[in-house]
C-alpha atoms as a PDB file:
ATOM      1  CA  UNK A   1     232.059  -8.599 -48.369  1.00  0.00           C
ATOM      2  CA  UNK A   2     228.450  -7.879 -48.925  1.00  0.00           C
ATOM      3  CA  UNK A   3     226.903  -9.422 -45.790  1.00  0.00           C
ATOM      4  CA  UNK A   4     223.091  -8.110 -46.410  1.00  0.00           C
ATOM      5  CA  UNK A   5     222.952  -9.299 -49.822  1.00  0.00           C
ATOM      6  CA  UNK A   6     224.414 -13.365 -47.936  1.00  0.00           C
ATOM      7  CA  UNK A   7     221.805 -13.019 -45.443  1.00  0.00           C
ATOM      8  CA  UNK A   8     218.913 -12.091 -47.983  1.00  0.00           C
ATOM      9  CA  UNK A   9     219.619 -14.656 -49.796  1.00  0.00           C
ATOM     10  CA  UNK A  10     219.871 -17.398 -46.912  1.00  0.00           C
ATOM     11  CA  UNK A  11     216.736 -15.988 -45.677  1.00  0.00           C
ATOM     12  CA  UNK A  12     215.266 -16.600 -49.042  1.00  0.00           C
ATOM     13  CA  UNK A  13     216.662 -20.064 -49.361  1.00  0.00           C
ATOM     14  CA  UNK A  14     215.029 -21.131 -45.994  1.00  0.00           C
ATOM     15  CA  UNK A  15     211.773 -20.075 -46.766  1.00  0.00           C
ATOM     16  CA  UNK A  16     211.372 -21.578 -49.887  1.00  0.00           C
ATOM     17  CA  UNK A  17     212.717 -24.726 -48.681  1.00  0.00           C
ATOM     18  CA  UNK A  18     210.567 -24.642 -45.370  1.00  0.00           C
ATOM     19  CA  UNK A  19     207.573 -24.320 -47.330  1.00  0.00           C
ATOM     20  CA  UNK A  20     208.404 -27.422 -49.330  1.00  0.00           C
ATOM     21  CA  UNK A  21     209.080 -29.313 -46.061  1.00  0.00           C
ATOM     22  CA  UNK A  22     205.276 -28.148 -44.818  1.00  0.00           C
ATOM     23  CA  UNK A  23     204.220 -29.935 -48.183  1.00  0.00           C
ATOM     24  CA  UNK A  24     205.239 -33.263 -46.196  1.00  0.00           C
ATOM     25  CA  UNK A  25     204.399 -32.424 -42.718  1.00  0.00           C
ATOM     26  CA  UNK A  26     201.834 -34.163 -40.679  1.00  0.00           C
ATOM     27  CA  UNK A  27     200.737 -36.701 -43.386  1.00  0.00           C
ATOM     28  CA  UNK A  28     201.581 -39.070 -40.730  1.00  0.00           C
ATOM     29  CA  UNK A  29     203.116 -40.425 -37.556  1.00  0.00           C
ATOM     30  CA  UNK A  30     206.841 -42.054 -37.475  1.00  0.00           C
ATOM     31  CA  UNK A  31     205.407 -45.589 -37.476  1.00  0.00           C
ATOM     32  CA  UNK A  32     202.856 -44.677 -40.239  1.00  0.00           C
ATOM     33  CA  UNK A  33     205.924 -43.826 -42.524  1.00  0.00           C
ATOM     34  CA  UNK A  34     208.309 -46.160 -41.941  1.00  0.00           C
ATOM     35  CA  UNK A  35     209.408 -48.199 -44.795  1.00  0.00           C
ATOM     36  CA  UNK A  36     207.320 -45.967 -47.145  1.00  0.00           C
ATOM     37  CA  UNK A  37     208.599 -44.334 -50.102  1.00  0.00           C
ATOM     38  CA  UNK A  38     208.447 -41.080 -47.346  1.00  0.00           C
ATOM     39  CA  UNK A  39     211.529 -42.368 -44.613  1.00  0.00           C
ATOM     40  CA  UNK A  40     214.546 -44.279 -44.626  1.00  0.00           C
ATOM     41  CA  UNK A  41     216.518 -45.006 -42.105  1.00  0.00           C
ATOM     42  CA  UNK A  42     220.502 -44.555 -42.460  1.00  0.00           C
ATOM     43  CA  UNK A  43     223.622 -46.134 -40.691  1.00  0.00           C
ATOM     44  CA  UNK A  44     223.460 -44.423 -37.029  1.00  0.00           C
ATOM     45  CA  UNK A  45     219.269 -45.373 -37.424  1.00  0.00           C
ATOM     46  CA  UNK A  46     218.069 -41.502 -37.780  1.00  0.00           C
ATOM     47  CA  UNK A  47     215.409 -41.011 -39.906  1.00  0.00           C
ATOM     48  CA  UNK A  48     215.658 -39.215 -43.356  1.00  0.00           C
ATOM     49  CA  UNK A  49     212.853 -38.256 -45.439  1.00  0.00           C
ATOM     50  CA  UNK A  50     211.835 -37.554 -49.178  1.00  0.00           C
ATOM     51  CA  UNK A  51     211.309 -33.599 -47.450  1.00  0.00           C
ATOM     52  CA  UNK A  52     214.931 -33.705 -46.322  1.00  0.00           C
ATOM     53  CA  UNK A  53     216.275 -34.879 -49.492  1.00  0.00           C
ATOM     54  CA  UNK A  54     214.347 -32.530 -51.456  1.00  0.00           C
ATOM     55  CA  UNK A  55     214.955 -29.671 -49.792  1.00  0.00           C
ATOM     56  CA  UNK A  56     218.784 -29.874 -49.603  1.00  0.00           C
ATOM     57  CA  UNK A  57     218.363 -30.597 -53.085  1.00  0.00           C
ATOM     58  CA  UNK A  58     216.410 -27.265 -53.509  1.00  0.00           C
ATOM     59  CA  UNK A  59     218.712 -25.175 -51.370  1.00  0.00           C
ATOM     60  CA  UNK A  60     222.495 -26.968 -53.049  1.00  0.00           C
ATOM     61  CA  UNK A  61     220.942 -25.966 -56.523  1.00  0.00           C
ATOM     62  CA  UNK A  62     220.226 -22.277 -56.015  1.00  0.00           C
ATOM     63  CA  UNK A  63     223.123 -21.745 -53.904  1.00  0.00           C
ATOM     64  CA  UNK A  64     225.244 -23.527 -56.340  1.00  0.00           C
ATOM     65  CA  UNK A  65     223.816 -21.029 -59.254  1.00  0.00           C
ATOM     66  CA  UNK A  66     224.119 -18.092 -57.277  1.00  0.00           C
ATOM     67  CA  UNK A  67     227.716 -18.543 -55.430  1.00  0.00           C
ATOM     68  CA  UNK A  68     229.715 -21.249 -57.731  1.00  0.00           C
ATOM     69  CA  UNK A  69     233.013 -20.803 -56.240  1.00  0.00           C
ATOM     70  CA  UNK A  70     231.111 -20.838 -52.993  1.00  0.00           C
ATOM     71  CA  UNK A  71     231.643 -24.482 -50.823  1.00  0.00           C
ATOM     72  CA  UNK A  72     227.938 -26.270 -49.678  1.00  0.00           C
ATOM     73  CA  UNK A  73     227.977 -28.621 -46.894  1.00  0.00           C
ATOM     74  CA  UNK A  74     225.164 -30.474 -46.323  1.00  0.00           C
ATOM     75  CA  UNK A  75     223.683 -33.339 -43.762  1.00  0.00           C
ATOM     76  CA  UNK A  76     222.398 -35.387 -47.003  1.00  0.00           C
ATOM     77  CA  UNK A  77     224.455 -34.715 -50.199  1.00  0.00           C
ATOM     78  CA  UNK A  78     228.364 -33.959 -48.509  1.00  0.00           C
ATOM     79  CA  UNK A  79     230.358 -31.218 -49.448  1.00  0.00           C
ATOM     80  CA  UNK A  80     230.987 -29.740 -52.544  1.00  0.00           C
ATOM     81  CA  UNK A  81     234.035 -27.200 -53.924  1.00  0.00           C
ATOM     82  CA  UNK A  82     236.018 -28.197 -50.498  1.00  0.00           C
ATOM     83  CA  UNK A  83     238.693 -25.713 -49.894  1.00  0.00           C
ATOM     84  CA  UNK A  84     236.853 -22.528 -51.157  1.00  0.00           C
ATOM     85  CA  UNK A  85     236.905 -19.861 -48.162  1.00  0.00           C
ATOM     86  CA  UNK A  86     233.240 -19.424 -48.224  1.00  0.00           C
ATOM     87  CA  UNK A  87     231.561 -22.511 -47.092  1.00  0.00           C
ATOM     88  CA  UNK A  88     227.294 -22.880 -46.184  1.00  0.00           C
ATOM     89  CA  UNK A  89     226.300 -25.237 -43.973  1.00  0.00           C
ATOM     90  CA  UNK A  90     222.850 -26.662 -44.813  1.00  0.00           C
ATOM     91  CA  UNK A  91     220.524 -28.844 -42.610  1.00  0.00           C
ATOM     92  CA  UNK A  92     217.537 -29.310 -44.463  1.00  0.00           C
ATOM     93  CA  UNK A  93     215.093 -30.303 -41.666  1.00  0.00           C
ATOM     94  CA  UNK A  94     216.789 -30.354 -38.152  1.00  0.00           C
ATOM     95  CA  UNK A  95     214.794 -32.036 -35.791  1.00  0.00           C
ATOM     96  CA  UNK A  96     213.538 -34.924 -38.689  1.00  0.00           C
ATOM     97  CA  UNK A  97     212.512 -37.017 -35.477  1.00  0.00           C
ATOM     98  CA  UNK A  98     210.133 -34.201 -34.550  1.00  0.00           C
ATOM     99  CA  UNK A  99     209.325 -33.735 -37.929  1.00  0.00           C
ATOM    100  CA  UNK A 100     207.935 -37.434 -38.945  1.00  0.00           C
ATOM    101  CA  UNK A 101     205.852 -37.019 -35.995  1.00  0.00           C
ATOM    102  CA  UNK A 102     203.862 -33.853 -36.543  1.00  0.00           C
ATOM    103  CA  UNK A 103     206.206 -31.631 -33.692  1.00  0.00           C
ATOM    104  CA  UNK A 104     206.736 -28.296 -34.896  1.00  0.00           C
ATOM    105  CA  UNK A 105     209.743 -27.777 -33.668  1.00  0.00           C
ATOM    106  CA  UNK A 106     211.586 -28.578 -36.591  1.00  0.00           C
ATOM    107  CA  UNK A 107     213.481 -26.216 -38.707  1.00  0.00           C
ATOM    108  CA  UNK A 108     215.576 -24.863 -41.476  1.00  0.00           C
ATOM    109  CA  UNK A 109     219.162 -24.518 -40.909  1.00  0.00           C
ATOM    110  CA  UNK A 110     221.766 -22.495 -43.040  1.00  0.00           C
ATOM    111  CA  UNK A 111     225.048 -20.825 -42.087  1.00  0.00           C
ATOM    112  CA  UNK A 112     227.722 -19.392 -43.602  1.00  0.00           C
ATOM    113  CA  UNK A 113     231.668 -19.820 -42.725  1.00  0.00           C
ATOM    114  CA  UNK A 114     233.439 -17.227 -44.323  1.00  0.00           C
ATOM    115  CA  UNK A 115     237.817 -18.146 -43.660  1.00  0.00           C
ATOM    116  CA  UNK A 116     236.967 -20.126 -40.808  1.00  0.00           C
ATOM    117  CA  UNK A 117     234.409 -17.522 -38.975  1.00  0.00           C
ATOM    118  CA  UNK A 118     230.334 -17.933 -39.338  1.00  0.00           C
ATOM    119  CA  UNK A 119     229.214 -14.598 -40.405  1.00  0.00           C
ATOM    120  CA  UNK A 120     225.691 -15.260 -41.379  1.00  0.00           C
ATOM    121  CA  UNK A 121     223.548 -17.592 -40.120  1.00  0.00           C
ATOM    122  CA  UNK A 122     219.250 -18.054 -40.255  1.00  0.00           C
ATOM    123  CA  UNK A 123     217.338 -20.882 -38.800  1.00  0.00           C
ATOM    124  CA  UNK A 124     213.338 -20.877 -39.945  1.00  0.00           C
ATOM    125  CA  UNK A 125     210.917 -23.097 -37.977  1.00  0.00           C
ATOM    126  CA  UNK A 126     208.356 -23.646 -40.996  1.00  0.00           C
ATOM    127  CA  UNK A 127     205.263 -25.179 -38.883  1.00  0.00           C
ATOM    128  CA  UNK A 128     205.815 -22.385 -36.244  1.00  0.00           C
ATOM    129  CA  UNK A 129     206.341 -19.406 -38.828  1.00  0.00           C
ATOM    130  CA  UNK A 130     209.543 -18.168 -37.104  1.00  0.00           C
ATOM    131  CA  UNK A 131     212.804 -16.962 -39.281  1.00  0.00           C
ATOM    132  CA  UNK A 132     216.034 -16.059 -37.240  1.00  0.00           C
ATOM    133  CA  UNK A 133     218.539 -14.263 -38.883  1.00  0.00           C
ATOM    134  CA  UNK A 134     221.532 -12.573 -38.162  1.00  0.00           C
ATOM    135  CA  UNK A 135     224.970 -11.226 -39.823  1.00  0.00           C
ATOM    136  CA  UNK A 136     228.232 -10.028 -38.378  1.00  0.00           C
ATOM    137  CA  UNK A 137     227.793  -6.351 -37.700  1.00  0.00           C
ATOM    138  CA  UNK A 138     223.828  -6.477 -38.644  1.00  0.00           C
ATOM    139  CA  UNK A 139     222.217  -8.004 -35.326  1.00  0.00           C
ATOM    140  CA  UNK A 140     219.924 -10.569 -34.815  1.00  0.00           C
ATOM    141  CA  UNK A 141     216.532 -10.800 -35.847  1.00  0.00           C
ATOM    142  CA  UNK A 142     213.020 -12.937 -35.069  1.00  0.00           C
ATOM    143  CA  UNK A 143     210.886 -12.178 -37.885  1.00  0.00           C
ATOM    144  CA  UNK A 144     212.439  -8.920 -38.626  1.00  0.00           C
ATOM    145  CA  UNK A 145     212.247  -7.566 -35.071  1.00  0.00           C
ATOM    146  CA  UNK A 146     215.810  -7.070 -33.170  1.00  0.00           C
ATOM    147  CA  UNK A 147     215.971  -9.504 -30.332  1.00  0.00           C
ATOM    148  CA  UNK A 148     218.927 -10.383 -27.445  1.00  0.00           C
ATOM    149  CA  UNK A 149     219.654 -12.466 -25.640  1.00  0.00           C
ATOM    150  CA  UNK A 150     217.780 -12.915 -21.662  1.00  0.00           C
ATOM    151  CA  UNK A 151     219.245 -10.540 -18.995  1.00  0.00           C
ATOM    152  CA  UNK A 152     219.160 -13.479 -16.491  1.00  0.00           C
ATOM    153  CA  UNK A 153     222.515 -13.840 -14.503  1.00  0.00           C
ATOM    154  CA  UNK A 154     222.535 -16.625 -12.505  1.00  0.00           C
ATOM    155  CA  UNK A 155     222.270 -20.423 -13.371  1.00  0.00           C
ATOM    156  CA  UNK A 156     219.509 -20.143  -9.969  1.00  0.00           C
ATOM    157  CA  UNK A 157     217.378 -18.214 -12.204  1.00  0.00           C
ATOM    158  CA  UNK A 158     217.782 -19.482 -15.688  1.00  0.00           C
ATOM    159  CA  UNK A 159     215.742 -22.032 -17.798  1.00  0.00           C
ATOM    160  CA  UNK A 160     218.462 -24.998 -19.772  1.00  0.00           C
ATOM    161  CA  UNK A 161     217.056 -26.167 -22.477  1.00  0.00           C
ATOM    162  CA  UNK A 162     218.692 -29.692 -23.395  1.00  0.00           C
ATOM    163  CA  UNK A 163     218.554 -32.887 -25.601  1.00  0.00           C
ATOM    164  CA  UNK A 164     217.566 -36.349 -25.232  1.00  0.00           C
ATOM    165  CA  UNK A 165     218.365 -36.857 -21.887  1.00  0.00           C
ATOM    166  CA  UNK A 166     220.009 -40.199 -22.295  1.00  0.00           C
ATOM    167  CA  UNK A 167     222.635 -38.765 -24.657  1.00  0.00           C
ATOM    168  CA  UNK A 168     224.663 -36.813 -21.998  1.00  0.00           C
ATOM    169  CA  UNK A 169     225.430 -40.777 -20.577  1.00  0.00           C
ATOM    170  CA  UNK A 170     226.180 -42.269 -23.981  1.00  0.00           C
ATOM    171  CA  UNK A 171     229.037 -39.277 -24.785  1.00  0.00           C
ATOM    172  CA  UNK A 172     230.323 -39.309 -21.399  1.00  0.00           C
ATOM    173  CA  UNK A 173     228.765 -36.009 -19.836  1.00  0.00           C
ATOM    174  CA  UNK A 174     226.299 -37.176 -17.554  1.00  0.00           C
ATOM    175  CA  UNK A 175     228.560 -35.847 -14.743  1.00  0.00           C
ATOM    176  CA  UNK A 176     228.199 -32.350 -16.392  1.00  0.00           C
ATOM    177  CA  UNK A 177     224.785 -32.453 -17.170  1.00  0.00           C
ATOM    178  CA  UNK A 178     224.015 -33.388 -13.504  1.00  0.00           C
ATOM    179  CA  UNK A 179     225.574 -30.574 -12.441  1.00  0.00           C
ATOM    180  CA  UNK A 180     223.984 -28.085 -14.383  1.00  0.00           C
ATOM    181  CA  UNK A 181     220.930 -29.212 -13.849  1.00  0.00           C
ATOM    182  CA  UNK A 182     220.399 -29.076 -10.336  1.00  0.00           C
ATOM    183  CA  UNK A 183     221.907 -25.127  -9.947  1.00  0.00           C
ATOM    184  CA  UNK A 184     219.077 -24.633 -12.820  1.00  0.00           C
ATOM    185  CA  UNK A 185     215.858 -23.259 -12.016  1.00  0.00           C
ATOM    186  CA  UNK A 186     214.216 -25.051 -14.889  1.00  0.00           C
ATOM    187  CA  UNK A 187     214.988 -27.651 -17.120  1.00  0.00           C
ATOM    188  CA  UNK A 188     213.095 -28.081 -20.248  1.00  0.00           C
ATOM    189  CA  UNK A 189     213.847 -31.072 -22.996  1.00  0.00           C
ATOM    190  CA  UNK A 190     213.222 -27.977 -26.138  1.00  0.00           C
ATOM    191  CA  UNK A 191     215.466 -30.038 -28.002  1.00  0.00           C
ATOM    192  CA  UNK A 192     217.751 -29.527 -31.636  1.00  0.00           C
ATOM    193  CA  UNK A 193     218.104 -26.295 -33.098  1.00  0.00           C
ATOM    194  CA  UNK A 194     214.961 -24.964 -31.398  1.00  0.00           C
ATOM    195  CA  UNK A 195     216.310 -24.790 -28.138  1.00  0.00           C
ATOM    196  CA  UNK A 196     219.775 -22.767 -29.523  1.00  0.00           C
ATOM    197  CA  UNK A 197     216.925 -20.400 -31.527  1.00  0.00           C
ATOM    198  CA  UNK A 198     215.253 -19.814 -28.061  1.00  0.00           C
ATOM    199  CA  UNK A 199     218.673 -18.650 -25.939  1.00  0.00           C
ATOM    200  CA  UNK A 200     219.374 -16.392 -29.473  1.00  0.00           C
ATOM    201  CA  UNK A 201     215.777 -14.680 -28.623  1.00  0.00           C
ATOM    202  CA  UNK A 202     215.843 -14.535 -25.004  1.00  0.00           C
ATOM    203  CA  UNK A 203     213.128 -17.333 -24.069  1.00  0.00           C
ATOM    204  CA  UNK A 204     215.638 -19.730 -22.448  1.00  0.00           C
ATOM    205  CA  UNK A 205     219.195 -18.851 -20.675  1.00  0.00           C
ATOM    206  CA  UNK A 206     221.183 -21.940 -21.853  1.00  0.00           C
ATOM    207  CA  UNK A 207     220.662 -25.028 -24.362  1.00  0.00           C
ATOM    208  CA  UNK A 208     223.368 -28.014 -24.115  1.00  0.00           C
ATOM    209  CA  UNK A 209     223.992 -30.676 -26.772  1.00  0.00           C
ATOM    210  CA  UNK A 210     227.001 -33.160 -26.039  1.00  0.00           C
ATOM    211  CA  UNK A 211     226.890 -33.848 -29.702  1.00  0.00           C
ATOM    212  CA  UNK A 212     226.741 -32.062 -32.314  1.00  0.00           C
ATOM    213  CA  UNK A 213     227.678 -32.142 -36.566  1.00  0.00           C
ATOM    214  CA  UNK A 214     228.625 -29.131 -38.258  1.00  0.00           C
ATOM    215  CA  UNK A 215     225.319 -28.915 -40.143  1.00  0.00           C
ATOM    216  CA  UNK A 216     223.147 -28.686 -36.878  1.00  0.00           C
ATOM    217  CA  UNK A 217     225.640 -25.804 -35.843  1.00  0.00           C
ATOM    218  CA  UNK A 218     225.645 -23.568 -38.909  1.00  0.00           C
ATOM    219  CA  UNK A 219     223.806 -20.274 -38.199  1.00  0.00           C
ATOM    220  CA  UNK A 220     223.922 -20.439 -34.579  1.00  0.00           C
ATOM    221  CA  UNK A 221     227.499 -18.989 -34.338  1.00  0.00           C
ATOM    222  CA  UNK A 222     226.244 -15.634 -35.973  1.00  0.00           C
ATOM    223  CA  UNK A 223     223.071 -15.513 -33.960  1.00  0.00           C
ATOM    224  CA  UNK A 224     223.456 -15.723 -30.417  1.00  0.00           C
ATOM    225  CA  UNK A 225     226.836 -13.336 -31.267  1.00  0.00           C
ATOM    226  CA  UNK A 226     224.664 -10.974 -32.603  1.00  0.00           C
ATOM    227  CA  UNK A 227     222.011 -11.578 -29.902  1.00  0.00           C
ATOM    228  CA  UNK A 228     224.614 -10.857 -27.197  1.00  0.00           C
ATOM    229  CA  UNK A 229     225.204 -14.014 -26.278  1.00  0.00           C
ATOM    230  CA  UNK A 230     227.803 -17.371 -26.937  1.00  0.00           C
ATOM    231  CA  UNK A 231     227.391 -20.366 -29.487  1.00  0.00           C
ATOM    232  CA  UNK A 232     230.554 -22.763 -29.240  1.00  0.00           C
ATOM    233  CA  UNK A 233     231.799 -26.095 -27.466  1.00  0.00           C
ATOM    234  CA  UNK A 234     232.074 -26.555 -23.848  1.00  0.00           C
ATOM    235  CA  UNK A 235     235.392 -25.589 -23.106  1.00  0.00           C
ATOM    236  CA  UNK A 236     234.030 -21.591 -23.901  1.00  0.00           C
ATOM    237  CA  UNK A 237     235.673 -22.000 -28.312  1.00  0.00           C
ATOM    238  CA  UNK A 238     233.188 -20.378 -30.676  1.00  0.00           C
ATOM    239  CA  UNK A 239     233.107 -23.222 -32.755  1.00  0.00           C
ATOM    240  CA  UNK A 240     231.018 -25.221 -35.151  1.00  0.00           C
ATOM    241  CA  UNK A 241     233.534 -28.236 -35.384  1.00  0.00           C
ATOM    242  CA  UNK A 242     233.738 -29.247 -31.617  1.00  0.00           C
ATOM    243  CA  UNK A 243     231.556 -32.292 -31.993  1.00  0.00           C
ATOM    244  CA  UNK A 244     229.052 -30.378 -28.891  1.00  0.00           C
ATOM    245  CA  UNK A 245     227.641 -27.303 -28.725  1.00  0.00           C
ATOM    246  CA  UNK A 246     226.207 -24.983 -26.279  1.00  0.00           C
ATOM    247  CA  UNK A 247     224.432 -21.464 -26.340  1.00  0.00           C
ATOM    248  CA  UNK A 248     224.124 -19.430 -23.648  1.00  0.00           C
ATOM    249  CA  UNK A 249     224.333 -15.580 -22.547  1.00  0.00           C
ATOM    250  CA  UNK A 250     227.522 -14.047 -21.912  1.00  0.00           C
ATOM    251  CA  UNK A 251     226.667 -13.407 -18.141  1.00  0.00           C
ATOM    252  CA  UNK A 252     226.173 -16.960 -17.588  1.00  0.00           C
ATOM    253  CA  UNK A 253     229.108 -18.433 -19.652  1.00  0.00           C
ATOM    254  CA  UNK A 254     231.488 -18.719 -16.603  1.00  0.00           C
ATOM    255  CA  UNK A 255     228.976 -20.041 -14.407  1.00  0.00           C
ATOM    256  CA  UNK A 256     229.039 -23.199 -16.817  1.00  0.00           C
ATOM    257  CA  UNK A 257     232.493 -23.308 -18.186  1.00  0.00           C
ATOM    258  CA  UNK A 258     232.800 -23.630 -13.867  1.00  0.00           C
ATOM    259  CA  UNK A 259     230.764 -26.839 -13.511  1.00  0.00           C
ATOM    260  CA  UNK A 260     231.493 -28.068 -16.972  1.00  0.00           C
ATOM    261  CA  UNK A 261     234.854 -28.198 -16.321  1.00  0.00           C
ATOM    262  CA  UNK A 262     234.626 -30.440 -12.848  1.00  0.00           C
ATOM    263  CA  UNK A 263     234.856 -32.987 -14.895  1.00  0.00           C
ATOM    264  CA  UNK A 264     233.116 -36.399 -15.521  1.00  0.00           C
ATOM    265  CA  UNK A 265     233.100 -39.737 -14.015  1.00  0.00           C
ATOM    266  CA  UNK A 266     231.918 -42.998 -15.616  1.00  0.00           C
ATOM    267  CA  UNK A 267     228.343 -43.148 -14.940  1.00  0.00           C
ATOM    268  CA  UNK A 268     226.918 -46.032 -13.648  1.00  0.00           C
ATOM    269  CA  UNK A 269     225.224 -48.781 -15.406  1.00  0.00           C
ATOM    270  CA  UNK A 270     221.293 -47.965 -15.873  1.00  0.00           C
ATOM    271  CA  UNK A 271     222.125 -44.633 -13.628  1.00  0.00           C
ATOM    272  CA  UNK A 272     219.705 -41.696 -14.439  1.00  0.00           C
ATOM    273  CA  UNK A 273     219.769 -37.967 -13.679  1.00  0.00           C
ATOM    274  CA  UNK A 274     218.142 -36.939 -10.638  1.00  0.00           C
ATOM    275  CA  UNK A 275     217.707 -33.364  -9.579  1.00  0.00           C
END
């Protein structure tokens, strides 16, 4: 199992398809878009755009050439050769909200899940220049430079990176949220696969999503592992299939699993989070 030679090749694949994203980025606002021939809207009423579709497109078809027997799954196009043991997760532009509005904090997802485990996994942010790569065994990387995870300890000390705010009510973990957020020091709304990048590279302790697709999981698995630190659901399963995700440092893992697991009541109508 030639791990360089997967990662190389991911880290290939998310360039090139970042740089076709960039080709789209900024032309204009959300509203400016909408109902162009540039964004669509789907079922659940997230945007997609002619830069998602083409660079999944870009990324199934050299994959595809490269690794036949190989399974893709992808946020726009499904999966492909389902049941192979080697299976890439593709998001072609995570954070497409950020992305129709000229925020830079979108990026290129792709990870790969190789008999259940992710052993590779690289998430570029094209707009920001940043690639973050790792593979089992081969650390973790921020444009070629080692990084780990922060050597915070303490949830008193530590910056949480989180979502949309609102979602922790609609999927029934407002009481968790809550909880984390006031032993915080900081809270900071770095949302989608930038804030999981920023625990992998030590600029945030902890990043919490209470839902999450397989897709917007792929690489992170392999990079905060390699980084030092934990990528999985919230009852402490390295995971990419729990349906929510969080990444923290190992140090600071029980600390959450603790208030995580207090468990939640039914939050009120129109309550908010107050810290």
């Amino acid at each position: 199992m030639n791990l360089r030679a997967y990662l190389d090749f991911a880290t290939e694949l998310a360039f090139d398809a970042g740089r076709l994203t960039l080709g789209y980025f900024g032309r204009a606002s959300l509203e400016g878009l909408e109902g162009t021939e540039y964004t669509e809207y789907k079922d659940d009423d997230s945007p997609v755009t002619r830069a998602d579709r083409e660079a999944e497109a870009l990324i199934r078809r050299r994959l595809e050439a490269r690794y036949p027997d190989h399974a893709v799954v992808g946020e726009e196009y499904g999966e492909t050769n389902a049941g192979s043991t080697h299976r890439w997760f593709v998001d072609p532009i995570d954070g497409t909200k950020a992305f129709v509005r000229g925020v830079p904090l979108y990026g290129v997802l792709l990870g790969l899940e190789i008999e259940g485990r992710v052993e590779v996994g690289v998430a570029y942010f094209p707009a920001l220049n940043e690639m973050c790569a790792a593979a089992t065994g081969l650390g973790c990387t921020l444009n070629g430079r080692a990084v780990r995870v922060s050597e915070v300890t303490t949830l008193a000390r530590a910056t949480v990176a989180h979502t949309d705010a609102g979602a922790f009510a609609r999927y029934g973990r407002e009481g968790a949220w809550r909880r984390v957020a006031r032993a915080a020091y900081d809270r900071r709304g770095w949302s989608d696969a930038y804030g999981h990048m920023l625990v992998a590279t030590g600029r945030a302790e902890v990043m919490l999503d209470p839902v999450m697709n397989a897709w917007d999981c792929g690489p992170f698995p392999a990079l905060l592992r390699e980084a030092g630190g934990f990528f999985g659901d919230w009852s402490g399963r390295e995971t990419i299939h729990g349906g929510e995700a969080m990444s923290t440092t190992r140090a600071l893992l029980p600390e959450l699993l603790a208030l995580i697991g207090e468990g939640d009541a039914p939050a009120a109508d129109g309550a908010q989070a107050t810290f």
